[in-house]
PDB file of N, CA and C in Angstrom:
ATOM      1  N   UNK A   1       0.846  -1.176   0.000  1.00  0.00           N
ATOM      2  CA  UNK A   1       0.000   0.000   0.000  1.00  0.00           C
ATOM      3  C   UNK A   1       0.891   1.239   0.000  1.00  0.00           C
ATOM      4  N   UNK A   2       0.557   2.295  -0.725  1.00  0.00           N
ATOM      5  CA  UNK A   2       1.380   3.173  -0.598  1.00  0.00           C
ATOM      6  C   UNK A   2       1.041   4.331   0.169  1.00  0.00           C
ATOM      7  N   UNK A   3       1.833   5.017   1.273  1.00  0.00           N
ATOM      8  CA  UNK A   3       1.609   6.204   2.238  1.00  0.00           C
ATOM      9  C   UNK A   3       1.180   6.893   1.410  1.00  0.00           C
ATOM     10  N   UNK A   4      -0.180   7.428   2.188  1.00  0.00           N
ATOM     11  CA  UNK A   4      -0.577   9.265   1.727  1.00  0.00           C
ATOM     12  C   UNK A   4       0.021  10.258   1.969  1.00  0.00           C
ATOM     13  N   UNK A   5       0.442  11.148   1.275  1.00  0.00           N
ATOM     14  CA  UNK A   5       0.778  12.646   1.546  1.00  0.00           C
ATOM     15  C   UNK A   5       0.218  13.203   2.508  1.00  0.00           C
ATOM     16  N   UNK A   6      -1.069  13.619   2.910  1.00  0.00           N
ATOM     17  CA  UNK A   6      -1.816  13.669   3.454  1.00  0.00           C
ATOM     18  C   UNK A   6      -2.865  12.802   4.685  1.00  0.00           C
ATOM     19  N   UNK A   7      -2.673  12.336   5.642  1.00  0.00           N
ATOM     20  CA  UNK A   7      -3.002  11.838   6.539  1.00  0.00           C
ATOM     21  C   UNK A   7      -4.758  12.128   7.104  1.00  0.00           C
ATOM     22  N   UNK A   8      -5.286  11.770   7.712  1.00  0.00           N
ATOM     23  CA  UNK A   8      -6.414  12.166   8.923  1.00  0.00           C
ATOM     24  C   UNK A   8      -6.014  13.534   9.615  1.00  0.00           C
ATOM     25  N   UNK A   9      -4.592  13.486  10.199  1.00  0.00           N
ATOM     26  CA  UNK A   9      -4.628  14.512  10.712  1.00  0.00           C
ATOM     27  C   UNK A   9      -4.509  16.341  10.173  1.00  0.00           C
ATOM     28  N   UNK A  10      -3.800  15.766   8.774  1.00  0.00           N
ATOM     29  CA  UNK A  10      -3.750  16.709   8.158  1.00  0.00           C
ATOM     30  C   UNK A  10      -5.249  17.182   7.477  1.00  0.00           C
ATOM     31  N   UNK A  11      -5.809  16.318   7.437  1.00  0.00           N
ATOM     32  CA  UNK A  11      -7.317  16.941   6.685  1.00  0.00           C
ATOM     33  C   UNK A  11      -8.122  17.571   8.198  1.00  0.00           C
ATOM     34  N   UNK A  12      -7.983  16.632   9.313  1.00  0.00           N
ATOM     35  CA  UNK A  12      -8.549  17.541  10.590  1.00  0.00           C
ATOM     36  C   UNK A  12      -7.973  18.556  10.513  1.00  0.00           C
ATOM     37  N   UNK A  13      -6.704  18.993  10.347  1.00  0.00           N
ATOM     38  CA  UNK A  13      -6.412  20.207  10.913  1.00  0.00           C
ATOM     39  C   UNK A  13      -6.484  21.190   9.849  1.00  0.00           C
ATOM     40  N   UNK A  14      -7.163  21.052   8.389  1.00  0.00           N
ATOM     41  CA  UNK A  14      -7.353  21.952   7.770  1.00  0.00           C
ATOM     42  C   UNK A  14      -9.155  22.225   7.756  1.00  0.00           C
ATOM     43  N   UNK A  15      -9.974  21.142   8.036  1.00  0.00           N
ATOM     44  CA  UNK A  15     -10.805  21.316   8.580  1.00  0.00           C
ATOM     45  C   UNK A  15     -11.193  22.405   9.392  1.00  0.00           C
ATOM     46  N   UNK A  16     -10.287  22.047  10.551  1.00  0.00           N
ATOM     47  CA  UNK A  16     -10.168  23.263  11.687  1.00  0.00           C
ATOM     48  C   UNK A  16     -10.275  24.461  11.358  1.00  0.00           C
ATOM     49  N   UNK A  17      -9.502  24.473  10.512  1.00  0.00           N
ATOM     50  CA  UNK A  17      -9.124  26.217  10.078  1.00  0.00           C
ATOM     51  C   UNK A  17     -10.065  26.789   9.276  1.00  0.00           C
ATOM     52  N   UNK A  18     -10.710  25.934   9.342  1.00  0.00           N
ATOM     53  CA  UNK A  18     -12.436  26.075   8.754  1.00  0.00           C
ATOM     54  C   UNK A  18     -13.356  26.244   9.459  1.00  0.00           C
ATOM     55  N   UNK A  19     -13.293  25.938  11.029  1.00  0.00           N
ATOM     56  CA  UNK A  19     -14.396  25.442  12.291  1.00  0.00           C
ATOM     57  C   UNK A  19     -14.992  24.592  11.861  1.00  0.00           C
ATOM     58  N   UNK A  20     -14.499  23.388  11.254  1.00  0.00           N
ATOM     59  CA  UNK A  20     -15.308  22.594  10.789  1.00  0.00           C
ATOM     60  C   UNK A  20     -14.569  20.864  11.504  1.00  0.00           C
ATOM     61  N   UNK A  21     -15.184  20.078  11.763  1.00  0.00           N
ATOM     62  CA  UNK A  21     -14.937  19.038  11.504  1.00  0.00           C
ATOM     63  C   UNK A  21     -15.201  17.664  10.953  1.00  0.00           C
ATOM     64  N   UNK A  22     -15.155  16.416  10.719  1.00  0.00           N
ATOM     65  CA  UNK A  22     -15.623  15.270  10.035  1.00  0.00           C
ATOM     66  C   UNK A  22     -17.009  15.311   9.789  1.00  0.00           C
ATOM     67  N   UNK A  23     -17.260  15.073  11.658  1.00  0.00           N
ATOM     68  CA  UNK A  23     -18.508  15.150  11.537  1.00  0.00           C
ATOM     69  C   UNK A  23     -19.524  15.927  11.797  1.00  0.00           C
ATOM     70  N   UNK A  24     -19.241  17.264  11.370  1.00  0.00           N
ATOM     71  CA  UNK A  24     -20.261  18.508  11.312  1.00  0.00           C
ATOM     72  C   UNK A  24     -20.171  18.528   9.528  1.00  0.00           C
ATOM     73  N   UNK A  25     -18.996  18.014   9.040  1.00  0.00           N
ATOM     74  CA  UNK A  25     -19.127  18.171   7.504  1.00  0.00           C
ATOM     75  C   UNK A  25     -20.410  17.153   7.145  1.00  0.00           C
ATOM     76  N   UNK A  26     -20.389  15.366   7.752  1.00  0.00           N
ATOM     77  CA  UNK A  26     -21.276  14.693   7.345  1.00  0.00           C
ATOM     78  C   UNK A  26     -22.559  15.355   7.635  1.00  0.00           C
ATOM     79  N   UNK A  27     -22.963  16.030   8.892  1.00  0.00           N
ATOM     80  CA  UNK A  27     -24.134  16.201   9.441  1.00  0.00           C
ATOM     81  C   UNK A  27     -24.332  17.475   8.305  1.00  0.00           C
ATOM     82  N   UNK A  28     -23.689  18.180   8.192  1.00  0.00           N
ATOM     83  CA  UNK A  28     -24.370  19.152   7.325  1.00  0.00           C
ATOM     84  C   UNK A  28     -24.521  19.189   5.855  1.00  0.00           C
ATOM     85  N   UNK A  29     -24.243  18.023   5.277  1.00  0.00           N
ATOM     86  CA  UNK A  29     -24.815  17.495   4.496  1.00  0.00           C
ATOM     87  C   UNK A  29     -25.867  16.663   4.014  1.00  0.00           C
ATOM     88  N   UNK A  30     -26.526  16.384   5.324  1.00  0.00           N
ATOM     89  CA  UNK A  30     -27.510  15.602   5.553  1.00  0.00           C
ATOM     90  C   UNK A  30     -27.128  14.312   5.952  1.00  0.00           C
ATOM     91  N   UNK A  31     -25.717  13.691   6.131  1.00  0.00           N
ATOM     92  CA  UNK A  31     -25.590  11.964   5.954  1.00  0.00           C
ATOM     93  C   UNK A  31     -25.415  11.768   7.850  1.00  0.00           C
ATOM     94  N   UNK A  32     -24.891  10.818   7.854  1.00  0.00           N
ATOM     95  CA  UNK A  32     -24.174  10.107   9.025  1.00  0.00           C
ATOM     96  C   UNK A  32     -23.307  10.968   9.448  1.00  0.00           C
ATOM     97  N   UNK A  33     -23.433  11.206  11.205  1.00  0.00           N
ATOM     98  CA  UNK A  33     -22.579  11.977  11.336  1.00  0.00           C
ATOM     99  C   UNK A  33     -20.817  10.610  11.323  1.00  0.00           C
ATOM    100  N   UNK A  34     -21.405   8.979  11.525  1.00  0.00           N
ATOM    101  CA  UNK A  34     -19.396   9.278  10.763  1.00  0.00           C
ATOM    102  C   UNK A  34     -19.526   8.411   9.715  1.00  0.00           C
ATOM    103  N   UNK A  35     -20.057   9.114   8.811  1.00  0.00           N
ATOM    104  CA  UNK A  35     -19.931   8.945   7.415  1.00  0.00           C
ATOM    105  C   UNK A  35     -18.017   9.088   6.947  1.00  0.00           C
ATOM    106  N   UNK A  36     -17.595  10.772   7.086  1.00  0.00           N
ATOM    107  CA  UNK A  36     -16.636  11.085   6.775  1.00  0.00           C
ATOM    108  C   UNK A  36     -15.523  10.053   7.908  1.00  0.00           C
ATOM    109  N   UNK A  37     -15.987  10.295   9.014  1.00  0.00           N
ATOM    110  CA  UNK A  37     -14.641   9.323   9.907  1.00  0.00           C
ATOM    111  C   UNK A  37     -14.439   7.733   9.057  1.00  0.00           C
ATOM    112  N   UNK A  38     -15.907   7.543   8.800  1.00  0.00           N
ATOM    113  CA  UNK A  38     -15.398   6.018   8.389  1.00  0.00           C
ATOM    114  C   UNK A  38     -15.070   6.426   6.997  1.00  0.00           C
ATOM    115  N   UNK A  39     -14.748   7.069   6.357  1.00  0.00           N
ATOM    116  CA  UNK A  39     -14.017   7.143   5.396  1.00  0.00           C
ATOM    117  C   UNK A  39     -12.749   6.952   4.797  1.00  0.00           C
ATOM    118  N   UNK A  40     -12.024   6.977   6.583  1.00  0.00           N
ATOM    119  CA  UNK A  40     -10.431   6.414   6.592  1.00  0.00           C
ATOM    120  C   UNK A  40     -10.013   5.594   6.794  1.00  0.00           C
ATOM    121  N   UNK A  41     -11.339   4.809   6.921  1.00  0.00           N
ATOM    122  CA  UNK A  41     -11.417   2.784   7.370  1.00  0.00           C
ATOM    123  C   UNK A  41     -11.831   2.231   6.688  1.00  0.00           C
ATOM    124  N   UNK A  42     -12.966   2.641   5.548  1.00  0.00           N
ATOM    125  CA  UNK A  42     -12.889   1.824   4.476  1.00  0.00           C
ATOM    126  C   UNK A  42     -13.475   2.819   3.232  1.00  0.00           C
ATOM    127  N   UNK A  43     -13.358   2.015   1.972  1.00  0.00           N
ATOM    128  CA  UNK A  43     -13.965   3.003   0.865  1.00  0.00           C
ATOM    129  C   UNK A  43     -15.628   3.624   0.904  1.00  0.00           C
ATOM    130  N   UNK A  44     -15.507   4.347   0.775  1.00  0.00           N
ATOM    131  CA  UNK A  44     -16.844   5.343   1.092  1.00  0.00           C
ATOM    132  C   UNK A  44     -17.031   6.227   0.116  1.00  0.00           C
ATOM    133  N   UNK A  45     -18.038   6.077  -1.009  1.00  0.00           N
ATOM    134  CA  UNK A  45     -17.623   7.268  -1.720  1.00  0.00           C
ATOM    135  C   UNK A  45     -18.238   8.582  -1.376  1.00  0.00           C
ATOM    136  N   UNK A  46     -19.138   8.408  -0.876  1.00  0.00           N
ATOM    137  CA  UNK A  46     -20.241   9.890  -0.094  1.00  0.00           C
ATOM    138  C   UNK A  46     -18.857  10.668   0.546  1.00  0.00           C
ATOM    139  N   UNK A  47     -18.564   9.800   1.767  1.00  0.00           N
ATOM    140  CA  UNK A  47     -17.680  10.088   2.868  1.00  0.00           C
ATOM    141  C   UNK A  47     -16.765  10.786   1.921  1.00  0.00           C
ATOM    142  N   UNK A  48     -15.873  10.406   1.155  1.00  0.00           N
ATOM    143  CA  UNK A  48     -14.239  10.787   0.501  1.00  0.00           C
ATOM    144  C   UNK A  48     -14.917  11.774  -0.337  1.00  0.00           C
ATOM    145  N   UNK A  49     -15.849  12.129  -1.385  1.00  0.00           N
ATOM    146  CA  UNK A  49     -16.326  13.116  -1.892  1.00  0.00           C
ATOM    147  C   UNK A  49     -16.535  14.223  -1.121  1.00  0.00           C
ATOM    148  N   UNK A  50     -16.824  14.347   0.105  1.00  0.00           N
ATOM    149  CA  UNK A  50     -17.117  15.202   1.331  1.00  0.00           C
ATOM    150  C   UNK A  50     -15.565  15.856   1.731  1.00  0.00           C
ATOM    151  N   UNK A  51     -14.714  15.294   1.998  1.00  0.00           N
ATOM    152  CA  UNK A  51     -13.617  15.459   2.589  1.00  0.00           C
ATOM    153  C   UNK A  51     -12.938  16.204   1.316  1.00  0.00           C
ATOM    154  N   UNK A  52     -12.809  15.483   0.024  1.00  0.00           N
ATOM    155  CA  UNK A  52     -12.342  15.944  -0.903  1.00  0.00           C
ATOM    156  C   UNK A  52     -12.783  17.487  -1.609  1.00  0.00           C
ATOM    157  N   UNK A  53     -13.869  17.370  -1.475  1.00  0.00           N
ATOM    158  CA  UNK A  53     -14.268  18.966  -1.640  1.00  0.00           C
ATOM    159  C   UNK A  53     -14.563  19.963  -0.989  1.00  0.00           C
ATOM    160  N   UNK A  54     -14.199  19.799   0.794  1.00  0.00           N
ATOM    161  CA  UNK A  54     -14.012  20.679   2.075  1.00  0.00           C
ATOM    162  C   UNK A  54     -12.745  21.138   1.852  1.00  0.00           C
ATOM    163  N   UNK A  55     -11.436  20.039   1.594  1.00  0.00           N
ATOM    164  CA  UNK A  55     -10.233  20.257   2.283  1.00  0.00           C
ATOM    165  C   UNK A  55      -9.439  20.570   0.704  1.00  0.00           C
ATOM    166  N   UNK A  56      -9.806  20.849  -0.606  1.00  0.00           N
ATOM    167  CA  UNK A  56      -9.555  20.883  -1.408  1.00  0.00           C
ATOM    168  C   UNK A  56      -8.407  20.208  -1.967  1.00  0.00           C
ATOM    169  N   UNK A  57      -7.835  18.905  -1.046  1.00  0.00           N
ATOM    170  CA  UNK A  57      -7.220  17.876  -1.310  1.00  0.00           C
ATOM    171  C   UNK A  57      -7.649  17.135  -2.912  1.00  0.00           C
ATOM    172  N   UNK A  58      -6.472  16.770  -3.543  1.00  0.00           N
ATOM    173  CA  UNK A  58      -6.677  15.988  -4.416  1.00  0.00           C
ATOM    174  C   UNK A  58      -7.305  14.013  -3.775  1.00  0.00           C
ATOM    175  N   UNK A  59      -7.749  13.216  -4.740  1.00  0.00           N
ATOM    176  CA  UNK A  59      -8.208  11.940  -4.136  1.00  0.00           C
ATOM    177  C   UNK A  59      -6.925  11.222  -3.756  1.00  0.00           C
ATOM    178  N   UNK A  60      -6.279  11.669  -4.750  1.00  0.00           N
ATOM    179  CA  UNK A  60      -4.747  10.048  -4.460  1.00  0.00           C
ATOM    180  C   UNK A  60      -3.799  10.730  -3.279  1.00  0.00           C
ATOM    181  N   UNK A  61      -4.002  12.239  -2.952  1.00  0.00           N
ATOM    182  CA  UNK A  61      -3.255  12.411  -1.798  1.00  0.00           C
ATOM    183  C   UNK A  61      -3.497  12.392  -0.413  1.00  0.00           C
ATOM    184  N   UNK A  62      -4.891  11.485  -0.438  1.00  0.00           N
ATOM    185  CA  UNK A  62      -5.269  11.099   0.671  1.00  0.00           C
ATOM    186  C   UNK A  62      -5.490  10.045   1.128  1.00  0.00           C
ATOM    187  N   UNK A  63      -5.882   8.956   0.060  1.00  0.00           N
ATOM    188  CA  UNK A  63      -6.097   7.838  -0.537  1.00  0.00           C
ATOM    189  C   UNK A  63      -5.132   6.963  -1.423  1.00  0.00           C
ATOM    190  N   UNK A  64      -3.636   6.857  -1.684  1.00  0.00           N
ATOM    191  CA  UNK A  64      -2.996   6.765  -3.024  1.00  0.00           C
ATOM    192  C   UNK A  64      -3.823   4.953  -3.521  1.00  0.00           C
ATOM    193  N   UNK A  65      -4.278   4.433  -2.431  1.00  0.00           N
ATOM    194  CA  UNK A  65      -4.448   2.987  -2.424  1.00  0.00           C
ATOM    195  C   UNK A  65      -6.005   3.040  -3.184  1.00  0.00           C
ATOM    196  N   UNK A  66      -6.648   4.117  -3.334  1.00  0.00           N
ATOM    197  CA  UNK A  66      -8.204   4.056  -3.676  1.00  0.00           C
ATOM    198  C   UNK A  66      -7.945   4.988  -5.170  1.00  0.00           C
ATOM    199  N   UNK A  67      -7.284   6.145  -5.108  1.00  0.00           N
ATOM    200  CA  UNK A  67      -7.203   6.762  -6.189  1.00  0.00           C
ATOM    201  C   UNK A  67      -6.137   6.691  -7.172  1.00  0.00           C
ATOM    202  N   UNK A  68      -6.260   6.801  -8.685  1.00  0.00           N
ATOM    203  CA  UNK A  68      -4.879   7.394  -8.955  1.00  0.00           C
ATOM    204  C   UNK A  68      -4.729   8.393  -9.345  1.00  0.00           C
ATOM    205  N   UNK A  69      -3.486   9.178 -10.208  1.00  0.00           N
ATOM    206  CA  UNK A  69      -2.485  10.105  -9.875  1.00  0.00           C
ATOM    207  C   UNK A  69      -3.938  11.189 -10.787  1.00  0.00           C
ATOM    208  N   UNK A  70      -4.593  10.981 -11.626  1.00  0.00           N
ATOM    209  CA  UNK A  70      -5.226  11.800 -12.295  1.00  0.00           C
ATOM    210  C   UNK A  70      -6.862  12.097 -11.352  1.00  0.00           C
ATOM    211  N   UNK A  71      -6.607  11.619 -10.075  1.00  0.00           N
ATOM    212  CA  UNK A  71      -8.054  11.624  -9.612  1.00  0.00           C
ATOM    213  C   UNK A  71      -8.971  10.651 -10.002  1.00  0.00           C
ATOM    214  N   UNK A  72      -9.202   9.571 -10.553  1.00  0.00           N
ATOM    215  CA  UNK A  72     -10.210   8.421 -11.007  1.00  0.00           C
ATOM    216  C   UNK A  72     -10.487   7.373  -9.755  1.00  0.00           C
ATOM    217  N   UNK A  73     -11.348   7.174  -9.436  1.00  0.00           N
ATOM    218  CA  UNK A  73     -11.315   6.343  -8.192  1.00  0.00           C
ATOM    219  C   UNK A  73     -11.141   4.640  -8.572  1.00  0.00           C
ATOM    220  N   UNK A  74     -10.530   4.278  -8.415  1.00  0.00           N
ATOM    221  CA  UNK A  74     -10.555   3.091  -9.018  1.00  0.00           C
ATOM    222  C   UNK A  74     -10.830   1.564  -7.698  1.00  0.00           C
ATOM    223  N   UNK A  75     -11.532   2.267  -6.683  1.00  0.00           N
ATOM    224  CA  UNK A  75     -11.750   1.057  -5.626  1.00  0.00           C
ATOM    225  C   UNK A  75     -13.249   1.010  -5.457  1.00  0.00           C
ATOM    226  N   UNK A  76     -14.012   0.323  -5.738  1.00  0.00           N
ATOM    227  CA  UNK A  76     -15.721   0.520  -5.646  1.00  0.00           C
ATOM    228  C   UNK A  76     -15.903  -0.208  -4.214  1.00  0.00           C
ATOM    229  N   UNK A  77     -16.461   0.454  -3.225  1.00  0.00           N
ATOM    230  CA  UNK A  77     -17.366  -0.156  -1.993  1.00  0.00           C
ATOM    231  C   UNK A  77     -16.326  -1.228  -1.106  1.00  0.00           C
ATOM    232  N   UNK A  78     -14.756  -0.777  -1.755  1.00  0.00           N
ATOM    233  CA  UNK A  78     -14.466  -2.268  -0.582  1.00  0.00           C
ATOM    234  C   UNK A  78     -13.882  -3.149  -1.965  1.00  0.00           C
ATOM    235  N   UNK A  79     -13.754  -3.093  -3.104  1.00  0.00           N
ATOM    236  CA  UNK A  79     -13.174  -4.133  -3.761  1.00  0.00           C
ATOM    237  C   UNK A  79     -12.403  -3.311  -5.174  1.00  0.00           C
ATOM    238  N   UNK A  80     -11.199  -3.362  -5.055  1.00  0.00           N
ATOM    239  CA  UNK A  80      -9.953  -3.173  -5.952  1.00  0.00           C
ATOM    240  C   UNK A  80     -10.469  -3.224  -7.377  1.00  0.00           C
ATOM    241  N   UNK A  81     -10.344  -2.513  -8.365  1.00  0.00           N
ATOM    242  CA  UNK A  81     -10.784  -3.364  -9.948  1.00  0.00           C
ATOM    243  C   UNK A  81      -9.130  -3.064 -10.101  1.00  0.00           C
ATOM    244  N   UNK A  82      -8.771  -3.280 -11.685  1.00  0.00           N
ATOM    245  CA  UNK A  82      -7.682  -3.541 -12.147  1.00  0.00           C
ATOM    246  C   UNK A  82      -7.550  -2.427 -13.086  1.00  0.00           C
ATOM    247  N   UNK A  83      -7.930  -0.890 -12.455  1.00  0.00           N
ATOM    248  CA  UNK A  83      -8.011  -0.217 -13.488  1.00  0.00           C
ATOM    249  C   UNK A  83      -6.879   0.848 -12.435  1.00  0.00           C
ATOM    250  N   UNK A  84      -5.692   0.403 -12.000  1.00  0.00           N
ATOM    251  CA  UNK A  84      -4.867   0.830 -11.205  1.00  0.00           C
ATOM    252  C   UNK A  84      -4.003   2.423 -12.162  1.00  0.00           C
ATOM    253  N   UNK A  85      -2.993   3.284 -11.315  1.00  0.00           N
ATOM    254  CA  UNK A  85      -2.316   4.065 -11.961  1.00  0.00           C
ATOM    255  C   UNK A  85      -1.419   3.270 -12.863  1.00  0.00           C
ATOM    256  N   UNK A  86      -0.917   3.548 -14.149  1.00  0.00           N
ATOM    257  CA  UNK A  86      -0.605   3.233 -15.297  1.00  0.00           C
ATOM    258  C   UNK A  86       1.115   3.691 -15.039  1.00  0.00           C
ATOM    259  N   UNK A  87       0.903   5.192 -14.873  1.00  0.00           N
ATOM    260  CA  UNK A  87       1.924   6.240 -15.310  1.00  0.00           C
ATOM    261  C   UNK A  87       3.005   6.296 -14.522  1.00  0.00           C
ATOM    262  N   UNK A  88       4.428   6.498 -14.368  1.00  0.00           N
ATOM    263  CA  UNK A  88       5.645   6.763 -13.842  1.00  0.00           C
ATOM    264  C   UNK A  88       5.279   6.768 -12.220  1.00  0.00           C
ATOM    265  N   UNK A  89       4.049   7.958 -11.706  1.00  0.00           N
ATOM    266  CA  UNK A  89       4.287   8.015 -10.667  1.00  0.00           C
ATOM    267  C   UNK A  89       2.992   7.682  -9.793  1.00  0.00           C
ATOM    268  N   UNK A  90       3.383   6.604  -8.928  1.00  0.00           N
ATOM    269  CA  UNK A  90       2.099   5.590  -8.094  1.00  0.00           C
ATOM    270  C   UNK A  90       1.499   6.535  -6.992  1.00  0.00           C
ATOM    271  N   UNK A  91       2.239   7.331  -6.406  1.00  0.00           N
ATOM    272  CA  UNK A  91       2.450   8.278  -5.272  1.00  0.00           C
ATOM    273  C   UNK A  91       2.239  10.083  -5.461  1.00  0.00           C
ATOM    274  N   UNK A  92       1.045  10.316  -4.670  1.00  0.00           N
ATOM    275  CA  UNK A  92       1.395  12.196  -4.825  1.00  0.00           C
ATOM    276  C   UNK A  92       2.491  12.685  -4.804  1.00  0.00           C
ATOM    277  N   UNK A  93       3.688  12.065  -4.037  1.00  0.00           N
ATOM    278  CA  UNK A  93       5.380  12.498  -3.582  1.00  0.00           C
ATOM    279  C   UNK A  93       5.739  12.531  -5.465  1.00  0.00           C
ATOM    280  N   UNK A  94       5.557  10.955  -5.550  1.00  0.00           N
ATOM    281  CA  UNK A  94       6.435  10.988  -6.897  1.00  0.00           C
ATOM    282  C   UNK A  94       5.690  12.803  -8.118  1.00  0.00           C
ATOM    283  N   UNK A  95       4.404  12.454  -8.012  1.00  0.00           N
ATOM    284  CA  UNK A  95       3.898  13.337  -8.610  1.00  0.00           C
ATOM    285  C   UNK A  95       4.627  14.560  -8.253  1.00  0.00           C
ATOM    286  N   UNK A  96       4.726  15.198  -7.310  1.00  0.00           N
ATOM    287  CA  UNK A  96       5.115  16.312  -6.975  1.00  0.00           C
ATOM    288  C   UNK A  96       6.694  16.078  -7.504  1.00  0.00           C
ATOM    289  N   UNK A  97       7.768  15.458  -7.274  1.00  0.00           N
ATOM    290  CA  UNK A  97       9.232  15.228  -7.580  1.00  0.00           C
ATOM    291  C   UNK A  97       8.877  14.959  -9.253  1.00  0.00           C
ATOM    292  N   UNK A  98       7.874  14.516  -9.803  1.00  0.00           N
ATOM    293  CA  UNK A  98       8.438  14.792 -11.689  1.00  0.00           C
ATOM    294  C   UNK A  98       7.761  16.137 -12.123  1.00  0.00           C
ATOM    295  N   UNK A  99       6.713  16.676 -11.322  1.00  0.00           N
ATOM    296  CA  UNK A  99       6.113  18.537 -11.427  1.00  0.00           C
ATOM    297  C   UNK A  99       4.935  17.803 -12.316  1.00  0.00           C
ATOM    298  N   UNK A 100       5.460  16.879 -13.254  1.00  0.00           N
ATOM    299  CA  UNK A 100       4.009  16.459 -14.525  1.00  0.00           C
ATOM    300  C   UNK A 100       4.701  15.319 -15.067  1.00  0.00           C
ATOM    301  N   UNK A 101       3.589  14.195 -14.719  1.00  0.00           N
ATOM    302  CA  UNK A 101       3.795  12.980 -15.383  1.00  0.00           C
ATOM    303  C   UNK A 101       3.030  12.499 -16.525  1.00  0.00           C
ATOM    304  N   UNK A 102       3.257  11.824 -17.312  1.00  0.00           N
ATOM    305  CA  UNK A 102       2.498  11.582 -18.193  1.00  0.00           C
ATOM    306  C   UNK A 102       0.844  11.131 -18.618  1.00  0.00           C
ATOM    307  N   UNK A 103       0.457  11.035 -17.486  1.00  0.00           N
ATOM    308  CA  UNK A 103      -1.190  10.798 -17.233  1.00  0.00           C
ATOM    309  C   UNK A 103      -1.484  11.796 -16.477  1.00  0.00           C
ATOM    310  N   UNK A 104      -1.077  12.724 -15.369  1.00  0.00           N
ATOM    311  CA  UNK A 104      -1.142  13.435 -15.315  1.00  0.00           C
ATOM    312  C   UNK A 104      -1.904  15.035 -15.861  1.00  0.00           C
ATOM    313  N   UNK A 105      -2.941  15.034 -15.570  1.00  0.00           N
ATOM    314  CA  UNK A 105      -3.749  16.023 -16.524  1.00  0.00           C
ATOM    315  C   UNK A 105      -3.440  17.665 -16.096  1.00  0.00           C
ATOM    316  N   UNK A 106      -2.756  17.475 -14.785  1.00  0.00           N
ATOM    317  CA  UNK A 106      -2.273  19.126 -14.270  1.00  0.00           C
ATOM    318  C   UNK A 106      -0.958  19.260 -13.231  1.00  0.00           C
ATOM    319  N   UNK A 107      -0.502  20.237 -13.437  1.00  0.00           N
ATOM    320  CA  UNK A 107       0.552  20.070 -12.544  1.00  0.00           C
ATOM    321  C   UNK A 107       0.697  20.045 -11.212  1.00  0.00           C
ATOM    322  N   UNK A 108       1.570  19.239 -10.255  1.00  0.00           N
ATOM    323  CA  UNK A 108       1.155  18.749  -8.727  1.00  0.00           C
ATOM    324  C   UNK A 108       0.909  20.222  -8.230  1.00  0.00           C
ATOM    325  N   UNK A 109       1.384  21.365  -8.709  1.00  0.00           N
ATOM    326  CA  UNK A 109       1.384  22.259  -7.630  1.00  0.00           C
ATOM    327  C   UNK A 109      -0.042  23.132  -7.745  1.00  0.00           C
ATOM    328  N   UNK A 110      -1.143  22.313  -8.954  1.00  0.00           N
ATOM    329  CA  UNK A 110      -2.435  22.260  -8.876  1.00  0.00           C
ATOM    330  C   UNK A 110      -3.409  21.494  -8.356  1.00  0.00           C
ATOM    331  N   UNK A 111      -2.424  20.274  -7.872  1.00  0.00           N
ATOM    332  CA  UNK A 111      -3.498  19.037  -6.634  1.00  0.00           C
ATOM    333  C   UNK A 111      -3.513  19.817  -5.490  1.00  0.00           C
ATOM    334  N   UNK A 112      -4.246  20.277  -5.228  1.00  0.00           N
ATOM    335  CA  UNK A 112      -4.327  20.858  -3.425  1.00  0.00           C
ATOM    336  C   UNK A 112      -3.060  21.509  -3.256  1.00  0.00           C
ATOM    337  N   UNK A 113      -2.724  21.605  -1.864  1.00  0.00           N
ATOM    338  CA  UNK A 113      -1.935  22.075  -1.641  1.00  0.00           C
ATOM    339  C   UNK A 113      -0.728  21.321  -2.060  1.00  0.00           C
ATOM    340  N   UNK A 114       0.384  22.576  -1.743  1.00  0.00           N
ATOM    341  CA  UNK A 114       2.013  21.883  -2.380  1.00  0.00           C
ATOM    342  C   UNK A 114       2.447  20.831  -1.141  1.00  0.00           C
ATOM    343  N   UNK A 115       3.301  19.900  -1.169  1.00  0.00           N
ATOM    344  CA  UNK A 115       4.112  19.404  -0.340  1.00  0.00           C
ATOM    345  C   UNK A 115       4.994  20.043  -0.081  1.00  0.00           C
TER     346      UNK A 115
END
C-alpha cells in the first residue's frame, strides 16, 4: 500500500481552520454523522467526496491505495478493480518530484496544496 501525503490529521487540521470538523461536515450534508470518519477505514464514496471537496485535497493524496495520480477512483465499496495508476508516478510524492507525469492532466502544484 502506498503512504498518503496527506493523513487524517492533516485533513482535521485543515478542517479546523475552517471550524469545521468530520462530523459537522457529514451532518451538514444531511448523511451520518461518521460517514466522513469512516471514510479512513474503508472506501466510502459519499464520505471521501465530502472530505475531498471541504479540504480541497486531491483523491490520491489522501487515498494513493483508492485513487490514482489523475483523480479516477478506481476502488468501488471495498473491492480493488484492475483499473490501477498506469503512469511513472504511483504516489502524490512521486507526482510532486516529476512537477508532470504523463497521465497526469495538471501540474502537482495544482493538486491541493504543495508538499
Amino acid at each position: 500500500m502506498n503512504k498518503p501525503a496527506r493523513d487524517k490529521f492533516d485533513v482535521q487540521r485543515k478542517l479546523a481552520s475552517q471550524n469545521r470538523t468530520l462530523t459537522s461536515l457529514a451532518r451538514d450534508a444531511g448523511y451520518s454523522e461518521s460517514l466522513c470518519r469512516g471514510a479512513f477505514c474503508r472506501p466510502t464514496l459519499l464520505g471521501e467526496a465530502l472530505i475531498i471537496a471541504a479540504t480541497g485535497y486531491c483523491g490520491h493524496e489522501i487515498w494513493p491505495d483508492r485513487y490514482d495520480c489523475t483523480g479516477t477512483r478506481h476502488v468501488r465499496q471495498g473491492k480493488a478493480t484492475q483499473n490501477r495508476c498506469v503512469s511513472q508516478c504511483q504516489t502524490a510524492s512521486d507526482c510532486v518530484a516529476t512537477k508532470l507525469c504523463s497521465n497526469h492532466k495538471r501540474s502537482a502544484s495544482q493538486c491541493g496544496d504543495a508538499l
